[in-house]
C-alpha atoms as a PDB file:
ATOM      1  CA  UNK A   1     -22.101 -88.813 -95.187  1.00  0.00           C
ATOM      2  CA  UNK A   2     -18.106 -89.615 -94.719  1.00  0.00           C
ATOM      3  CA  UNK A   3     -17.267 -90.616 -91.482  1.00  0.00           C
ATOM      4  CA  UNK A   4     -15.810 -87.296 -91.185  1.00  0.00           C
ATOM      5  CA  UNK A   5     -19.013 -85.765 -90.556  1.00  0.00           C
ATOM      6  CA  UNK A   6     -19.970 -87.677 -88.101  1.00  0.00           C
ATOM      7  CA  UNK A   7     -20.827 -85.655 -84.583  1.00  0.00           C
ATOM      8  CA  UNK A   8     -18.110 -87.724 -82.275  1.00  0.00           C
ATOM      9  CA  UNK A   9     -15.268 -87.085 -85.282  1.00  0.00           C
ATOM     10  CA  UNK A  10     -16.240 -83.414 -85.562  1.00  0.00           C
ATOM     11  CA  UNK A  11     -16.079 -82.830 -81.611  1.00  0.00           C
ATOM     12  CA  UNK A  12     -12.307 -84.257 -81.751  1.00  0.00           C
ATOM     13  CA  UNK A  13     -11.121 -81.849 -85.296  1.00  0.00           C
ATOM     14  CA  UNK A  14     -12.699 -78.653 -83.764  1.00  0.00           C
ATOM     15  CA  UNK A  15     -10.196 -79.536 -80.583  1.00  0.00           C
ATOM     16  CA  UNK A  16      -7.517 -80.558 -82.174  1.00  0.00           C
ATOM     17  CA  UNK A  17      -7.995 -77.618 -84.710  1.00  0.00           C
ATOM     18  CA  UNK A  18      -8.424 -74.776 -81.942  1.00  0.00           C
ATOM     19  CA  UNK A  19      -5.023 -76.603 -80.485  1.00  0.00           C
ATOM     20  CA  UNK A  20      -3.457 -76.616 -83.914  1.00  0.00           C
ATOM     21  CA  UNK A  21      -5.050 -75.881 -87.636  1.00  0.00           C
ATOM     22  CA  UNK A  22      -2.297 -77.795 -88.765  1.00  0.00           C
ATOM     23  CA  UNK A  23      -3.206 -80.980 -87.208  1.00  0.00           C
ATOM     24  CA  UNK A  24      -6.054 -83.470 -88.745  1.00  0.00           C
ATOM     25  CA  UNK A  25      -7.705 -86.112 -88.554  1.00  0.00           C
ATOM     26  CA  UNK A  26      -6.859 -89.630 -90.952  1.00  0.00           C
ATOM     27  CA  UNK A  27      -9.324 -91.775 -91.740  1.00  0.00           C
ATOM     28  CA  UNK A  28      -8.637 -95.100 -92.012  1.00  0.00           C
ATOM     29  CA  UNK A  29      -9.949 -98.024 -94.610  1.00  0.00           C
ATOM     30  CA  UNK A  30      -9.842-100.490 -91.840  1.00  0.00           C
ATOM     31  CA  UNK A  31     -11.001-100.536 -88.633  1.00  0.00           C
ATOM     32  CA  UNK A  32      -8.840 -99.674 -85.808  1.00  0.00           C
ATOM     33  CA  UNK A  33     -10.646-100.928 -82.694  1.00  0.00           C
ATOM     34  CA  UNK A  34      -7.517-102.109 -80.757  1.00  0.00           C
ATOM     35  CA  UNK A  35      -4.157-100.910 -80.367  1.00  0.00           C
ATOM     36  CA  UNK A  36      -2.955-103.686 -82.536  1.00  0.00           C
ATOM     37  CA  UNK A  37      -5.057-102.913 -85.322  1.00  0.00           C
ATOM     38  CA  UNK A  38      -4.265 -99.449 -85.415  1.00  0.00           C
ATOM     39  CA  UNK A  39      -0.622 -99.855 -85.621  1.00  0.00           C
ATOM     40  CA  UNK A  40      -1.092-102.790 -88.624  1.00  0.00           C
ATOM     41  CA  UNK A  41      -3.194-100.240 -90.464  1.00  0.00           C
ATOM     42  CA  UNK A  42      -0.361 -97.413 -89.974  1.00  0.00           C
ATOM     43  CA  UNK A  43       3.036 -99.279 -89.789  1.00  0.00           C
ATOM     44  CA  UNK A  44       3.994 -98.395 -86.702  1.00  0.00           C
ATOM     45  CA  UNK A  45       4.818 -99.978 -83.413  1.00  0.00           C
ATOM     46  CA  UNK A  46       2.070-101.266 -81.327  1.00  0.00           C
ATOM     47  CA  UNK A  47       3.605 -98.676 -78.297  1.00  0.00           C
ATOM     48  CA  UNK A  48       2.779 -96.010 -80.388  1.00  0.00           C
ATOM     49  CA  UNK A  49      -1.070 -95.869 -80.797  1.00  0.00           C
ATOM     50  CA  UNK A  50      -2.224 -94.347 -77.686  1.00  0.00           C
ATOM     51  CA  UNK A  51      -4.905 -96.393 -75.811  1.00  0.00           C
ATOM     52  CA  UNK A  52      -7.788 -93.994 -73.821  1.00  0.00           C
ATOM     53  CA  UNK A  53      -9.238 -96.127 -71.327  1.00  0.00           C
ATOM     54  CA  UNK A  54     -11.799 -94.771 -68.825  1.00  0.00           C
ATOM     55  CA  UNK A  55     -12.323 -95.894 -64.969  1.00  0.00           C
ATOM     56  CA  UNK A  56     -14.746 -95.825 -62.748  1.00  0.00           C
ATOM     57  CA  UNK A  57     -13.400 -94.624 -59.472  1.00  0.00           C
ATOM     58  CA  UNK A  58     -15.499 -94.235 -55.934  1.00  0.00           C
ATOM     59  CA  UNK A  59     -16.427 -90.922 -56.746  1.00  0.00           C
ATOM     60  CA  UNK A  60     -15.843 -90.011 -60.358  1.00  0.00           C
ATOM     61  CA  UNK A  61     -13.979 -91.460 -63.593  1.00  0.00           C
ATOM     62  CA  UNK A  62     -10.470 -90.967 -64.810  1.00  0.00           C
ATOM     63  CA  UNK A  63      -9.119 -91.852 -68.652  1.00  0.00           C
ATOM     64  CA  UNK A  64      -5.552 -93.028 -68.509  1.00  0.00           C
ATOM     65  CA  UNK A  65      -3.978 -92.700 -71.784  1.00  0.00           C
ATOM     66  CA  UNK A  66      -1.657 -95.875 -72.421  1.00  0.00           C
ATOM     67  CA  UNK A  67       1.144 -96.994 -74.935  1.00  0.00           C
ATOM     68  CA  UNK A  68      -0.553 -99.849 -76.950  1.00  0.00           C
ATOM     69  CA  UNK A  69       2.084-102.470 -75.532  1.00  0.00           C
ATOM     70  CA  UNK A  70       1.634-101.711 -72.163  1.00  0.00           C
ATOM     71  CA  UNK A  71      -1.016-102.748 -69.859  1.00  0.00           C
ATOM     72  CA  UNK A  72      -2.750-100.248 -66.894  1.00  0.00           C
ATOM     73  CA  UNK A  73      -2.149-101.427 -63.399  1.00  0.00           C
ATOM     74  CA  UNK A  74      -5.307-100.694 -61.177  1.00  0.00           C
ATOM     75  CA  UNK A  75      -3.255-100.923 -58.083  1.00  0.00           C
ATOM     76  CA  UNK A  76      -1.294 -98.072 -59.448  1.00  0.00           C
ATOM     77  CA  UNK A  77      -4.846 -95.936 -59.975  1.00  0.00           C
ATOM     78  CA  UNK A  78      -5.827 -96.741 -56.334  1.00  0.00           C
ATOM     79  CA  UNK A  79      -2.279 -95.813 -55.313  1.00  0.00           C
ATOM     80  CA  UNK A  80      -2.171 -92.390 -57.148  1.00  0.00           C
ATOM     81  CA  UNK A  81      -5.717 -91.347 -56.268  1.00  0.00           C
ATOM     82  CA  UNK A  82      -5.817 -92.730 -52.694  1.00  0.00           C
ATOM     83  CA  UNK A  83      -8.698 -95.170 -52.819  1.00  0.00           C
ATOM     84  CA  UNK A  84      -9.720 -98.921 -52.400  1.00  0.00           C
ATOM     85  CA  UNK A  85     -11.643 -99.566 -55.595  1.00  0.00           C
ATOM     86  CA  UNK A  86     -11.546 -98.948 -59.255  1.00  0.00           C
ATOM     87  CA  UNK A  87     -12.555-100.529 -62.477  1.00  0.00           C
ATOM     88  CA  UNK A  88     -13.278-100.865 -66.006  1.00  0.00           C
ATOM     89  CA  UNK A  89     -16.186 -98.592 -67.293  1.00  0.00           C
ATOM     90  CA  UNK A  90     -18.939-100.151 -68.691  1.00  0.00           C
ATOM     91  CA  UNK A  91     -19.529 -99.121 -72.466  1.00  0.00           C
ATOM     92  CA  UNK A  92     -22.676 -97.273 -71.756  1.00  0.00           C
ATOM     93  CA  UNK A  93     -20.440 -95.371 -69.073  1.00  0.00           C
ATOM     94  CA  UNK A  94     -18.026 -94.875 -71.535  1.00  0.00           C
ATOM     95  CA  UNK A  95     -20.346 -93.426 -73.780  1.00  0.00           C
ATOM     96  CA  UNK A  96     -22.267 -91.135 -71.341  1.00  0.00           C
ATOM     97  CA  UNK A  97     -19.054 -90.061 -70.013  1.00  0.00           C
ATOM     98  CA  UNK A  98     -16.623 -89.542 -73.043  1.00  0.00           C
ATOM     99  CA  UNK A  99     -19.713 -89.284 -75.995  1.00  0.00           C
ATOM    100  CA  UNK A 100     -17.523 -92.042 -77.986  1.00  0.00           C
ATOM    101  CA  UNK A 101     -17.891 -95.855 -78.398  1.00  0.00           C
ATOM    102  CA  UNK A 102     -15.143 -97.667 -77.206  1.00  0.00           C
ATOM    103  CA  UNK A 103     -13.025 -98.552 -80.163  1.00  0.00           C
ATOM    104  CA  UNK A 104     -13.438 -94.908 -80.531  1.00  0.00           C
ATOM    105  CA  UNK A 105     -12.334 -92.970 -77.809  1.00  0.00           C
ATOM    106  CA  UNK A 106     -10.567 -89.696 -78.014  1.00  0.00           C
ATOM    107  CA  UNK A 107      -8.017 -88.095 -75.774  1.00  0.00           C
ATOM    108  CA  UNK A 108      -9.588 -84.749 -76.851  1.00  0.00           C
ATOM    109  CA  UNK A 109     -13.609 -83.454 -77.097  1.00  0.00           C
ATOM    110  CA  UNK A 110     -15.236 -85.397 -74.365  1.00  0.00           C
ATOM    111  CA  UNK A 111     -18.685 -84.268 -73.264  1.00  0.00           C
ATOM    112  CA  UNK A 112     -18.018 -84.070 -69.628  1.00  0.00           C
ATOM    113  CA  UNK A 113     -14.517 -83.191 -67.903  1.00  0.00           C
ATOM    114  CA  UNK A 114     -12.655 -86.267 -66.980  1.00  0.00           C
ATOM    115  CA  UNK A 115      -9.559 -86.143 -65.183  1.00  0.00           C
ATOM    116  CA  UNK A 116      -6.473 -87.077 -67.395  1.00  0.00           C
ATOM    117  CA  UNK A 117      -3.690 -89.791 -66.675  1.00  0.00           C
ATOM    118  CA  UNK A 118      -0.739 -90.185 -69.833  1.00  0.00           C
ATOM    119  CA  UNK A 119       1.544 -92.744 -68.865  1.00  0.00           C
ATOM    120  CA  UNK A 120       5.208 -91.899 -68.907  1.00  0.00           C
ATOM    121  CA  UNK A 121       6.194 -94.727 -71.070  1.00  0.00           C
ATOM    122  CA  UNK A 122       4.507 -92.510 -74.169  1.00  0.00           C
ATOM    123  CA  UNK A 123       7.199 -90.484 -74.100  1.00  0.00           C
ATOM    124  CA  UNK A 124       9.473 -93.118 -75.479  1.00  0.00           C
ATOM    125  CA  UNK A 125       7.891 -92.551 -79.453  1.00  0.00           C
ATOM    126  CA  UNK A 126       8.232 -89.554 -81.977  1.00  0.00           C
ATOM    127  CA  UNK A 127       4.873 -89.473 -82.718  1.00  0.00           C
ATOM    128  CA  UNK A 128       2.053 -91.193 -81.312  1.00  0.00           C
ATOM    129  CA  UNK A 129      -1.770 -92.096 -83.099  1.00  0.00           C
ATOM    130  CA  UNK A 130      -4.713 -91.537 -80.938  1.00  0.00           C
ATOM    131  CA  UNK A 131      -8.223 -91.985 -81.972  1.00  0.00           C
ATOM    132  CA  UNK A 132     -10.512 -89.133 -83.456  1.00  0.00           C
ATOM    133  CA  UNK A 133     -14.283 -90.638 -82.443  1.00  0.00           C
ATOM    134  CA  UNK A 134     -14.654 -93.211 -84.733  1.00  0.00           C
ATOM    135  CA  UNK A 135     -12.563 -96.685 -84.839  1.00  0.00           C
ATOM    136  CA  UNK A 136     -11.483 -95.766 -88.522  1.00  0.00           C
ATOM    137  CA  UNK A 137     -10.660 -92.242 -87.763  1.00  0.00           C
ATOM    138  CA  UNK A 138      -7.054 -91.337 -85.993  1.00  0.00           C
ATOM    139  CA  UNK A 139      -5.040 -88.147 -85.486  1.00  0.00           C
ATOM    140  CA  UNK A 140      -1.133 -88.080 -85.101  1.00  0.00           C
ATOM    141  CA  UNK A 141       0.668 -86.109 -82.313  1.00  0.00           C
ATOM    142  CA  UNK A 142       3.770 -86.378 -80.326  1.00  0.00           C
ATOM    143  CA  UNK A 143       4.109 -86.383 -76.621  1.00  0.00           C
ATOM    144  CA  UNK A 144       4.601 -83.048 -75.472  1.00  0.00           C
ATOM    145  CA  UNK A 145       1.008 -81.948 -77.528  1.00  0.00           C
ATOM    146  CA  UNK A 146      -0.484 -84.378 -76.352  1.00  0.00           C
ATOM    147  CA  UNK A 147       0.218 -83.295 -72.526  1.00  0.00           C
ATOM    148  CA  UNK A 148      -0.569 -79.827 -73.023  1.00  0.00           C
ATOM    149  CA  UNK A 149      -3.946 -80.423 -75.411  1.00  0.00           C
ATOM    150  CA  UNK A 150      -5.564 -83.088 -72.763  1.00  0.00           C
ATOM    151  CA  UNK A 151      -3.852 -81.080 -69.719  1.00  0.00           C
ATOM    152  CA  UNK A 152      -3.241 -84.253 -68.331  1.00  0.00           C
ATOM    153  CA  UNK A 153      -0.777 -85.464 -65.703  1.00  0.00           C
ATOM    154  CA  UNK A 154       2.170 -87.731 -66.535  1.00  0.00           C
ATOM    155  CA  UNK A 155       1.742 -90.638 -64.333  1.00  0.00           C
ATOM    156  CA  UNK A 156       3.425 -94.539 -64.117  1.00  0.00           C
ATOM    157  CA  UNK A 157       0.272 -96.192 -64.837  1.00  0.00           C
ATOM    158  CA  UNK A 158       1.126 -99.102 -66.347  1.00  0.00           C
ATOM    159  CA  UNK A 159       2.725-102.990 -64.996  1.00  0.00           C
END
């Protein structure tokens, strides 16, 4: 079994192929757990590789999708949604929530609906990398795709 046929990569290629049937996923032959090995393994900038992050709000969760530089600003969550407290999922949220590991996590094919945040300062690359449900597996996309396949909202997230 290639990592491509695992369940959590096959959920992300059957949304990123009813999206596109031109887009795929890339499997990598090193581990891409954090932003900053992603970008080693691909070249590119560190900004580039697009960080999903979930949070646990007072009443629900919300992934914020962040450039790999930049760093999400909680006060800005509480700010935007209008509440006092919100942290870090745990991994076993994260899993329950998304159906990926963290290391892992799509933008795209999550088992339950999430709300979306994408940072502004995304916009900023050609293309960005995201991950496809496995830390070695990635799929390329630029901005505007990315807004309109996750139907999230462009918000300042980040410090």
């Amino acid at each position: 079994m290639t990592l491509l046929d695992k369940e959590a990569v096959k959920r992300v290629e059957k949304s990123l192929n009813n999206f596109d049937p031109k887009m795929s996923i890339v499997t990598l032959s090193t581990p891409a757990r954090t932003a900053l090995e992603a970008a080693s393994s691909l070249g590119c900038e560190v900004g580039a590789i697009v960080k999903s992050l979930l949070f646990k709000t007072e009443t629900t969760y919300t992934l914020c999708l962040v450039a790999g530089d930049k760093k999400v600003s909680l006060n800005k969550i509480k700010k935007i949604l209008n509440i006092k407290d919100v942290s870090m999922a745990t991994a076993n949220e994260v899993k329950n929530i998304t159906g990926y590991t963290i290391g892992g996590v799509s933008p795209v094919g999550h088992l339950n609906k999430v709300e979306i945040y994408i940072d502004n300062s995304l916009k900023r690359f050609n293309y960005l990398y995201a991950a496809a449900g496995h830390p070695n597996c990635i799929f390329k996309i630029n901005f505007t795709n990315l807004l309109k396949i996750t139907k999230g909202s462009i918000k300042e997230i980040t410090e």
